[in-house]
C-alpha atoms as a PDB file:
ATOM      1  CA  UNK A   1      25.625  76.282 125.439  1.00  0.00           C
ATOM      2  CA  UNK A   2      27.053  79.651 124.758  1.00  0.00           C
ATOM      3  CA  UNK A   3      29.287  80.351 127.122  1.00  0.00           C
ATOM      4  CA  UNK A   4      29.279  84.475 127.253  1.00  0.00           C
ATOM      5  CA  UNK A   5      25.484  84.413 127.261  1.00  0.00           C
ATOM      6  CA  UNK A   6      25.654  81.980 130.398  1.00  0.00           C
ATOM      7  CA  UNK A   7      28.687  84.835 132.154  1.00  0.00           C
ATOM      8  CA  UNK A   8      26.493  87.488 131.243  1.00  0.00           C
ATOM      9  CA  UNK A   9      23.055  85.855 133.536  1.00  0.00           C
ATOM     10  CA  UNK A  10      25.187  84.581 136.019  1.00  0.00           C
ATOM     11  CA  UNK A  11      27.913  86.114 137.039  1.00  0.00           C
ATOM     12  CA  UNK A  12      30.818  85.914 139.417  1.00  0.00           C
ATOM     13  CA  UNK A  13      28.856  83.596 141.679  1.00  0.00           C
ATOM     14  CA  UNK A  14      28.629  80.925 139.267  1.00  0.00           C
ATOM     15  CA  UNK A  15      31.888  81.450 137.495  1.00  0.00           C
ATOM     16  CA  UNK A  16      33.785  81.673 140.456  1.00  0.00           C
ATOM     17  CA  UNK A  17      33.155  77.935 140.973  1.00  0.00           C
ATOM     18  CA  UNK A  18      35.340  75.304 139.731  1.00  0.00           C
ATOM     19  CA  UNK A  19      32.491  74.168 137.309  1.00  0.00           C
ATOM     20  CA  UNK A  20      32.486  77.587 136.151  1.00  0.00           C
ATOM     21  CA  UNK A  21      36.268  77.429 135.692  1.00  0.00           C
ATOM     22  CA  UNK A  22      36.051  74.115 134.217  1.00  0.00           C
ATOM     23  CA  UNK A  23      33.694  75.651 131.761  1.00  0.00           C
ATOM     24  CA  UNK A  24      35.403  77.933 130.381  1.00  0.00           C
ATOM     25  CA  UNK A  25      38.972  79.484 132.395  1.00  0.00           C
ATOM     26  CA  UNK A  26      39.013  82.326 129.773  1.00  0.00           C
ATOM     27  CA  UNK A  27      35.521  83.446 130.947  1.00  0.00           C
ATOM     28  CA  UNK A  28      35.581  83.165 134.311  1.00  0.00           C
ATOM     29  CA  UNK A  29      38.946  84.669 134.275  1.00  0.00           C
ATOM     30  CA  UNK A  30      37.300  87.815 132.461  1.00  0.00           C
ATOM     31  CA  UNK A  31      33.999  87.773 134.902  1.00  0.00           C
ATOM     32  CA  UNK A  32      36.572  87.761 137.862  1.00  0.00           C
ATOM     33  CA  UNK A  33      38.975  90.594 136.438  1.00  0.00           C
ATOM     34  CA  UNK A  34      35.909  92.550 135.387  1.00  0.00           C
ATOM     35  CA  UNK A  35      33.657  91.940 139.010  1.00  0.00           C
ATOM     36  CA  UNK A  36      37.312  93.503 140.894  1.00  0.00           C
ATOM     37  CA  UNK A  37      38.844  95.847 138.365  1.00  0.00           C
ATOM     38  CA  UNK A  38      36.399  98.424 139.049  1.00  0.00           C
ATOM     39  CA  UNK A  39      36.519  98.974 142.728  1.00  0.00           C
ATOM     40  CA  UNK A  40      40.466  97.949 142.832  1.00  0.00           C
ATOM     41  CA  UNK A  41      41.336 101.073 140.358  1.00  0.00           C
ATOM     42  CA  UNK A  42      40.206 102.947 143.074  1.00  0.00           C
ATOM     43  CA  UNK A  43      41.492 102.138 146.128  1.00  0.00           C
ATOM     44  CA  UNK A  44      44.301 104.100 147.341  1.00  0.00           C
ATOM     45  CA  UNK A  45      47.291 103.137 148.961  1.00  0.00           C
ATOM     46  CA  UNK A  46      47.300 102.833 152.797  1.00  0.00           C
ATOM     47  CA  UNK A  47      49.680 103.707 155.646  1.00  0.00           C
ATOM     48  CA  UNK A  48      51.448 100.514 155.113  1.00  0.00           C
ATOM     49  CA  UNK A  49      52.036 101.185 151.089  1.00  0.00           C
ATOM     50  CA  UNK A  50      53.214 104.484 151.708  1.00  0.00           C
ATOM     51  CA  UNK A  51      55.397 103.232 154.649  1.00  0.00           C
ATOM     52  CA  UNK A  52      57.190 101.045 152.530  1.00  0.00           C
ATOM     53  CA  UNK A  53      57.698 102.901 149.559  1.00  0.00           C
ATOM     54  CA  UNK A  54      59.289 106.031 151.900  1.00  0.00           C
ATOM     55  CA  UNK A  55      61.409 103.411 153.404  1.00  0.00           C
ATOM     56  CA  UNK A  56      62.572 102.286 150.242  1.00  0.00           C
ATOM     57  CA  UNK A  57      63.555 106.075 149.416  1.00  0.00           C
ATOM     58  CA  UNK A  58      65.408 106.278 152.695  1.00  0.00           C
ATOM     59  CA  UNK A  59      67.522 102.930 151.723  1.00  0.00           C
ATOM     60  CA  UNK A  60      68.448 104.400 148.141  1.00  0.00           C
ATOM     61  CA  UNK A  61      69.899 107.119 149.449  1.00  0.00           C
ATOM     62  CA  UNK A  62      72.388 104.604 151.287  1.00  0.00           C
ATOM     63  CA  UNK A  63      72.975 102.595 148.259  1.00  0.00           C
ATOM     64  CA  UNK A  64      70.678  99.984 149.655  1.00  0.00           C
ATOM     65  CA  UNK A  65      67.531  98.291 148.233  1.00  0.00           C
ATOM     66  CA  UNK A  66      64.232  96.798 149.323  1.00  0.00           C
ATOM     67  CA  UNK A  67      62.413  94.180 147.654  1.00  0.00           C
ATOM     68  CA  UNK A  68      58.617  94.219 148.098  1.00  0.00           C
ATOM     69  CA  UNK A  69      56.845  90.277 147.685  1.00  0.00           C
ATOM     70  CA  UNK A  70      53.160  90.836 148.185  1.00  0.00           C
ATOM     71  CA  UNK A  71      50.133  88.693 147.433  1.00  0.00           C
ATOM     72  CA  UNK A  72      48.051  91.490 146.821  1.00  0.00           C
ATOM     73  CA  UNK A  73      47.147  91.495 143.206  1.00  0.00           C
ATOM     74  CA  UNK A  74      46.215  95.621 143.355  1.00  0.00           C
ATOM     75  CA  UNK A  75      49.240  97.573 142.513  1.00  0.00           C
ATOM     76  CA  UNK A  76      48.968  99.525 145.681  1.00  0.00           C
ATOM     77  CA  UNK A  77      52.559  99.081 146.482  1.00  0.00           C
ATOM     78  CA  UNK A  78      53.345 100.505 143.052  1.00  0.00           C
ATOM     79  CA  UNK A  79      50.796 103.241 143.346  1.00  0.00           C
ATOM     80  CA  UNK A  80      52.420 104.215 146.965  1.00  0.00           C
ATOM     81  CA  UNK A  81      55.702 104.287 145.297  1.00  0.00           C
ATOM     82  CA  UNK A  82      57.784 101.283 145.953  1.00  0.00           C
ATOM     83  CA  UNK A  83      59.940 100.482 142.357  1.00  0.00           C
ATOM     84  CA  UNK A  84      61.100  96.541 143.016  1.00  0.00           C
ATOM     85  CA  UNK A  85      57.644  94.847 143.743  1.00  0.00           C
ATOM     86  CA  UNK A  86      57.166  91.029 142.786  1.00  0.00           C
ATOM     87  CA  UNK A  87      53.320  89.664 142.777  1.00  0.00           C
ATOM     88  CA  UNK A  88      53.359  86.104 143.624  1.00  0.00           C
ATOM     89  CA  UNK A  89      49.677  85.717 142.114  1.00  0.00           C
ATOM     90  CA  UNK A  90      49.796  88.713 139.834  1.00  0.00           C
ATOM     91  CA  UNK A  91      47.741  91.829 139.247  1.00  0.00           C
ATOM     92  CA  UNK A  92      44.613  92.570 137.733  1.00  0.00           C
ATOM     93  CA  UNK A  93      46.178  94.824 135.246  1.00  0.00           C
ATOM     94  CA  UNK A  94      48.438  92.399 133.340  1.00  0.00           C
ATOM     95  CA  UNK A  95      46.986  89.002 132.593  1.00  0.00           C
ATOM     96  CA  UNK A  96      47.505  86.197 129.804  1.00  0.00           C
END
């Protein structure tokens, strides 16, 4: 069947399941990125972001650093300010 007419009628709901997946990764990877992209670019960073990222400011100035590990895959920690960040799953901005 073809594959990106299939994506188009059904959506996240059916690629989001492994059949979906084992369909075809590259498609359901794009359904996914495109279903969360949207409402991700524009979420703002929260109290805890910010938080973080002023901390981080407060340790430069000592000559010290802070490493940020999230599993958030939304940038916010970036976006509040914090410079060392490592995604464990990713982002939805930089993708294979």
């Amino acid at each position: 069947p073809d594959v990106g007419i299939l994506a188009n009628k059904l959506g996240l709901a059916y690629f989001g399941t492994p059949f979906g997946w084992w369909l075809s990764p590259g498609l359901a990877w794009k359904t996914y990125l495109n279903y969360f992209r949207n409402p991700i670019s524009i979420a703002k960073p929260n109290a805890g972001h910010i938080a973080i990222a002023k901390l981080e400011e407060i340790f430069k100035k000592e000559n010290k650093s802070i490493v940020v590990v999230t599993q958030n895959v939304d940038a916010l920690h970036q976006r509040a300010g914090s410079s060392k960040v490592y995604e464990l799953h990713g982002t939805v901005y930089r993708h294979k």
